[in-house]
Each structure stands twice: as C-alpha cells, then as structure tokens.
Protein backbone atom coordinates (compact mmCIF):
# COMPACT_ATOMS: atom_id res chain seq x y z
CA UNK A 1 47.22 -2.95 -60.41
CA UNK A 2 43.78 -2.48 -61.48
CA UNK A 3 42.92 -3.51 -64.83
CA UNK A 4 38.59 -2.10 -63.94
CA UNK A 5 37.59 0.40 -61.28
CA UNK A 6 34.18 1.59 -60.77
CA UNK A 7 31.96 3.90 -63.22
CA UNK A 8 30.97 5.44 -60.31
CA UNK A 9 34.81 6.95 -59.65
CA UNK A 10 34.34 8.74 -63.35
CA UNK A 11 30.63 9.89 -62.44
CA UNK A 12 31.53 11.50 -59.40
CA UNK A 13 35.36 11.95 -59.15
CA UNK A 14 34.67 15.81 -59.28
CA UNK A 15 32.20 15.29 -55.83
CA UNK A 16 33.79 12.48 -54.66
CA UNK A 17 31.47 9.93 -52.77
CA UNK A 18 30.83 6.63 -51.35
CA UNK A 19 30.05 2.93 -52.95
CA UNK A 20 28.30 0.92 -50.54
CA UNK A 21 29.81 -2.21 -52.63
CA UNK A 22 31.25 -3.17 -56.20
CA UNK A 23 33.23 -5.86 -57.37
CA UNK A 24 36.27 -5.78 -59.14
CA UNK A 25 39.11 -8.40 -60.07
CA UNK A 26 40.13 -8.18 -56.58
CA UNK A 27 37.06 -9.03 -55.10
CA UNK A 28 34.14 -7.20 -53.44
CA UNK A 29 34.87 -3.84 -51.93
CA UNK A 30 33.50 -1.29 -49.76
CA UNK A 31 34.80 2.38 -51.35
CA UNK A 32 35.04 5.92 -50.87
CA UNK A 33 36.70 8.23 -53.29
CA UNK A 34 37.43 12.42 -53.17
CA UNK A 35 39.10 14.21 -55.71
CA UNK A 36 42.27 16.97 -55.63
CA UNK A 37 41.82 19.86 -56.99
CA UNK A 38 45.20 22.27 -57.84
CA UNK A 39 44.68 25.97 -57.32
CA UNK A 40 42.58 26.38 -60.39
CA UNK A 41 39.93 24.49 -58.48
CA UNK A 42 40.75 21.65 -61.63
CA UNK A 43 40.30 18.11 -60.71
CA UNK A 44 43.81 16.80 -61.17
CA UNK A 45 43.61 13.54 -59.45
CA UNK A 46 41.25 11.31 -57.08
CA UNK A 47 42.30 9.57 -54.14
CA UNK A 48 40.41 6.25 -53.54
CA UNK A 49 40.28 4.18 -50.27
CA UNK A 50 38.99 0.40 -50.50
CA UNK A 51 38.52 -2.14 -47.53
CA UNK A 52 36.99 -6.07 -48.32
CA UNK A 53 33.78 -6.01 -47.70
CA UNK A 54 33.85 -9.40 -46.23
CA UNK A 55 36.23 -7.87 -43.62
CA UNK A 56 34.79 -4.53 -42.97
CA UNK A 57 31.35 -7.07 -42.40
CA UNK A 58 33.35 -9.13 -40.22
CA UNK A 59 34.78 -6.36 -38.20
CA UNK A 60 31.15 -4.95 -37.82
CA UNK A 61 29.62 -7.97 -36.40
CA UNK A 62 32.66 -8.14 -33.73
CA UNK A 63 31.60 -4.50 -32.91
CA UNK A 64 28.27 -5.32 -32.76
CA UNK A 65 28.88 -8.26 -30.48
CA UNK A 66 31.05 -6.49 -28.15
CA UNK A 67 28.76 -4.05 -27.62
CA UNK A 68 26.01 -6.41 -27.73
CA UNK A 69 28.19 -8.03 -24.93
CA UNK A 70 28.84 -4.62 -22.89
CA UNK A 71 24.98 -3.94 -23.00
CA UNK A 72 23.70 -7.52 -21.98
CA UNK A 73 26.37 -7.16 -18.68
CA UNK A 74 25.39 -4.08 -18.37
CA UNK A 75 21.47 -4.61 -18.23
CA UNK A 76 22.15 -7.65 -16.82
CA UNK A 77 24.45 -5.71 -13.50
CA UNK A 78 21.04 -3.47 -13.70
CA UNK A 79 18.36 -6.22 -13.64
CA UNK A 80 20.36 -7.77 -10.78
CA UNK A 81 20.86 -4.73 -8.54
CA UNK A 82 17.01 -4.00 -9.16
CA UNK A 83 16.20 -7.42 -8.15
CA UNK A 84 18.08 -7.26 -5.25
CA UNK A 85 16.47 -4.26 -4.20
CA UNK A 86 13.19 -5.17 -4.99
CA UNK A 87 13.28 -8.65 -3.17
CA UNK A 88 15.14 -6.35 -0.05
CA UNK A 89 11.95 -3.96 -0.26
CA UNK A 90 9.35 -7.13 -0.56
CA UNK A 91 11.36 -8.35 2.88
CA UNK A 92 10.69 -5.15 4.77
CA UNK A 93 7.41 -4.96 3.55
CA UNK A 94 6.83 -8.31 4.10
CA UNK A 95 8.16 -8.15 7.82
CA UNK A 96 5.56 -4.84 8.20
CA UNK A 97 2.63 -6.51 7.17
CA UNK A 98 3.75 -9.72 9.58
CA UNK A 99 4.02 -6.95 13.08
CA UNK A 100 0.96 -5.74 11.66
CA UNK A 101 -0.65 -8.52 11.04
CA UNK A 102 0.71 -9.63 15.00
CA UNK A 103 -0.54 -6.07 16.16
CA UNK A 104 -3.80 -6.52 14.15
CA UNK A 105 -4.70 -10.26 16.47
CA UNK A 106 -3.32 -8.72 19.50
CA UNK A 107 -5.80 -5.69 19.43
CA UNK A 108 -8.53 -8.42 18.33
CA UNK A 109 -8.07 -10.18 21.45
CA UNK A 110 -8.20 -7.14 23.53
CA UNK A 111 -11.34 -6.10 21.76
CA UNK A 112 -12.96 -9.41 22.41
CA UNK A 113 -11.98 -9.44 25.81
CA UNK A 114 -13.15 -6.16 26.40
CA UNK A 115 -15.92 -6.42 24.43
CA UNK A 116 -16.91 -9.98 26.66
CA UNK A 117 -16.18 -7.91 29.70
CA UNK A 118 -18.30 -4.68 28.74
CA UNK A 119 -21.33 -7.44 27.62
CA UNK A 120 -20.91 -9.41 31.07
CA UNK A 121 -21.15 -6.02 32.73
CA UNK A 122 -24.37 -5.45 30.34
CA UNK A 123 -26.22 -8.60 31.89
CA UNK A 124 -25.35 -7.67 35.72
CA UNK A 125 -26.65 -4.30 35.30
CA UNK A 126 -29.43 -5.43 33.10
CA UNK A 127 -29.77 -7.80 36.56
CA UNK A 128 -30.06 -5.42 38.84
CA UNK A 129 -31.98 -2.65 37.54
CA UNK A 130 -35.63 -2.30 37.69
CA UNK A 131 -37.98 -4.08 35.28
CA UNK A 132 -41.12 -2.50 33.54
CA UNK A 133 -43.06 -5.63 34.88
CA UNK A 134 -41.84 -5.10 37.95
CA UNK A 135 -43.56 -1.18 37.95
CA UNK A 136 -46.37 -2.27 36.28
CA UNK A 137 -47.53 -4.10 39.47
CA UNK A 138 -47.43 -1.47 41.45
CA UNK A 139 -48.56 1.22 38.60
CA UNK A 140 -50.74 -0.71 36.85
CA UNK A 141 -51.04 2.12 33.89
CA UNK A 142 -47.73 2.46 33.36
CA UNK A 143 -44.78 1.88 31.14
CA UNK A 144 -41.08 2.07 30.85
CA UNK A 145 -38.36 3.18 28.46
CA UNK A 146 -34.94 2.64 29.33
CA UNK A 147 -32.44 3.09 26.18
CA UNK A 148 -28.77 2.52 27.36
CA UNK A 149 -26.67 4.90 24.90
CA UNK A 150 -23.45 2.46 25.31
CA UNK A 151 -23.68 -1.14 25.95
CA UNK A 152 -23.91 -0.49 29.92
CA UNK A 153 -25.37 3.05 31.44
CA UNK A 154 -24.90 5.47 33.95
CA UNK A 155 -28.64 6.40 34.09
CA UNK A 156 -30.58 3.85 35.71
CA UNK A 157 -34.31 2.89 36.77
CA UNK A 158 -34.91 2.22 40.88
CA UNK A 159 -37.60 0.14 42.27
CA UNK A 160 -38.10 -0.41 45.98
CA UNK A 161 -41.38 -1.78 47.51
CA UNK A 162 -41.68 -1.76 51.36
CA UNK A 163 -45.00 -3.00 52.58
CA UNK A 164 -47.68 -0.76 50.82
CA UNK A 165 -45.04 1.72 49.58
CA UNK A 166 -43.34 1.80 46.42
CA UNK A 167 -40.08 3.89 45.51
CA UNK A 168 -39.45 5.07 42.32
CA UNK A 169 -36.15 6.90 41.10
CA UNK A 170 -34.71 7.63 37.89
CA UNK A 171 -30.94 8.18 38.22
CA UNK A 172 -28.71 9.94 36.44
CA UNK A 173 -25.26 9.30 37.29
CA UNK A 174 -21.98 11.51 35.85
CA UNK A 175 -20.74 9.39 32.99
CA UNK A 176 -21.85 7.05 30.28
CA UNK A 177 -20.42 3.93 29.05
CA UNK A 178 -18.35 1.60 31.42
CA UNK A 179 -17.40 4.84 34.06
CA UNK A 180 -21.14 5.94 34.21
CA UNK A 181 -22.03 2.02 34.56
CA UNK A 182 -19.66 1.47 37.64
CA UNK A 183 -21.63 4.80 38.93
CA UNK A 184 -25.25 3.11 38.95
CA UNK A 185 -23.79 -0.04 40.68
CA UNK A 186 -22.64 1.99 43.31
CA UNK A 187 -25.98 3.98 42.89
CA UNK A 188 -28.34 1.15 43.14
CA UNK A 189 -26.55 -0.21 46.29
CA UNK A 190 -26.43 2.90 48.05
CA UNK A 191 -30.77 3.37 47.61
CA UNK A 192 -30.80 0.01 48.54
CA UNK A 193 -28.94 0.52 51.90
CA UNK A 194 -30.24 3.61 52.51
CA UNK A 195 -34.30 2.13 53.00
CA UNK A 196 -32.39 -0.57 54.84
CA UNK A 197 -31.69 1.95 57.76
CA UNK A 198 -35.26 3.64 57.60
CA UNK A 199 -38.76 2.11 57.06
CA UNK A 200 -40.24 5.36 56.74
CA UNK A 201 -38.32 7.59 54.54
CA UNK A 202 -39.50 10.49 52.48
CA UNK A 203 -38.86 11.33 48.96
C-alpha cells in the first residue's frame, strides 16, 4: 500500500514516462509509468512498474563488471596473440638480418681478398712495364702518359734497348681490367723473347 506516489504519475499519467529516481515510504525507486486508455481513447487507469534503485545500481555495476571482465580477456587474448606474433616476426627478422649480416662479412672478405689480389697484380705490372725515365734516356725530349682505366691494364708501354737501338711499342691488348692485365703479361714476355732470338729485328 502506498500512502504517496509521485506528482510526476498525475503530470504525465496521460503520456506516461520515466522517473530516473523518487523516494517514497518504501524507499528510493527507479519508475516508469503508461496509462490505459478504454476505447474512447479516456485514460482509465495507469500501470506503474518500480525496481530499488539501490538494486537496479547494483545489478548495473555487475553488468558493467562482467563486461568489463569479457572485454579485459578479450583485449587481453588480443594483446597476447599480437605479441606473440610480433616477437615471432622480430625472430625472423632478426634471423634475416643475422644471414645477412654473415653474407654481408663473407662478401667483405672476398672483396678484400680480391681487392689485395687485383692491387698485388697492380705493383707486378706496374714492375714490369716501361718507365717514362727509362724513355727519357733514350728520347731525351720526351714524355709519357700511361692512365690504367682499372686498377691493372691491358694496354701497356714496351721498352727494349739493344746496344745503340731502342724499341718502343705501345700495346693494346683485347680486354681491360684483370683479363686485359693477364694479356700484357703474356704480351711483355713474348717482345721480350722475341729480341731474344734476333739481334737485328725490324719494326
């Protein structure tokens, strides 16, 4: 039995509507009302339904904790599969960057090495082929340029002096670079053996 009700139900019992709170005898209540109308479209009644406020609160934070709870495991299943993912792409990568780093020293060696083999090649050559002092005493007014367009050449210089006669050649072999170079050793060698055979050759 109610001995007050809310002004609100005689405001708005021809609408109905809804009371966020009042308090009664009873307590504090959270309310919704709607009236019933008879054919006449005449209010003839209102039908009124109450729950405690203190419960409906109390059933709202429960909701709002399990869902807080479904959210946080499922976030939580989320962060965890991206992690795992993440940390399995950071291995891979990591394991790409080490046989690249290991591919990286290994062609740095065999540059080195190659590059200490084309520069040894560089001085022998540089050894063997003629010298613009060494024209200059036979051609006093005279002068070289030799410009190797690798490190090593296949064109080389030639300078042979028998007695009171001096050979001069500038040779061109097919090639530059180390395949060219291995051409003007065998060049050189060969003029060299050649005026071995004859003391009187021609050009």
């Amino acid at each position: 039995a109610y001995v007050s009700h809310p002004k609100e139900l005689l405001m708005f019992f021809d609408d109905g509507a809804m009371l966020p709170s009042y308090k009664d005898e009873h307590g504090l209540w959270l309310s919704a009302f709607a009236p019933i109308k008879n054919s006449t479209v005449e209010t003839v009644a209102v039908i009124q339904v109450d729950e405690h406020l203190d419960i409906f609160l109390i059933k709202l934070q429960e909701i709002a904790l399990r869902n807080g709870l479904i959210s946080l495991s499922i976030i939580s299943l989320i962060a965890g599969l991206m992690l795992y993912l993440i940390q399995k792409i950071v291995k891979v990568d990591k394991q790409k960057t080490q046989k690249l780093e290991q591919a990286y020293k290994v062609m740095e060696e065999q540059n080195k090495k190659i590059s200490d083999s084309i520069n040894y090649a560089q001085r022998i050559q540089n050894s063997l082929v003629a010298k613009e002092t060494d024209l200059k005493e036979s051609f006093k007014e005279s002068f070289m340029y030799y410009n190797a367009k690798d490190v090593v050449s296949g064109d080389f210089p030639w300078l042979l002096r028998k007695g009171n006669v001096t050979y001069v050649a500038v040779v061109d072999c097919t090639g530059h670079g180390v395949p060219g170079a291995m051409l003007s050793f065998i060049g050189h060698f060969l003029l060299n053996e050649i005026n071995s055979y004859d003391d009187n050759l021609s050009p």
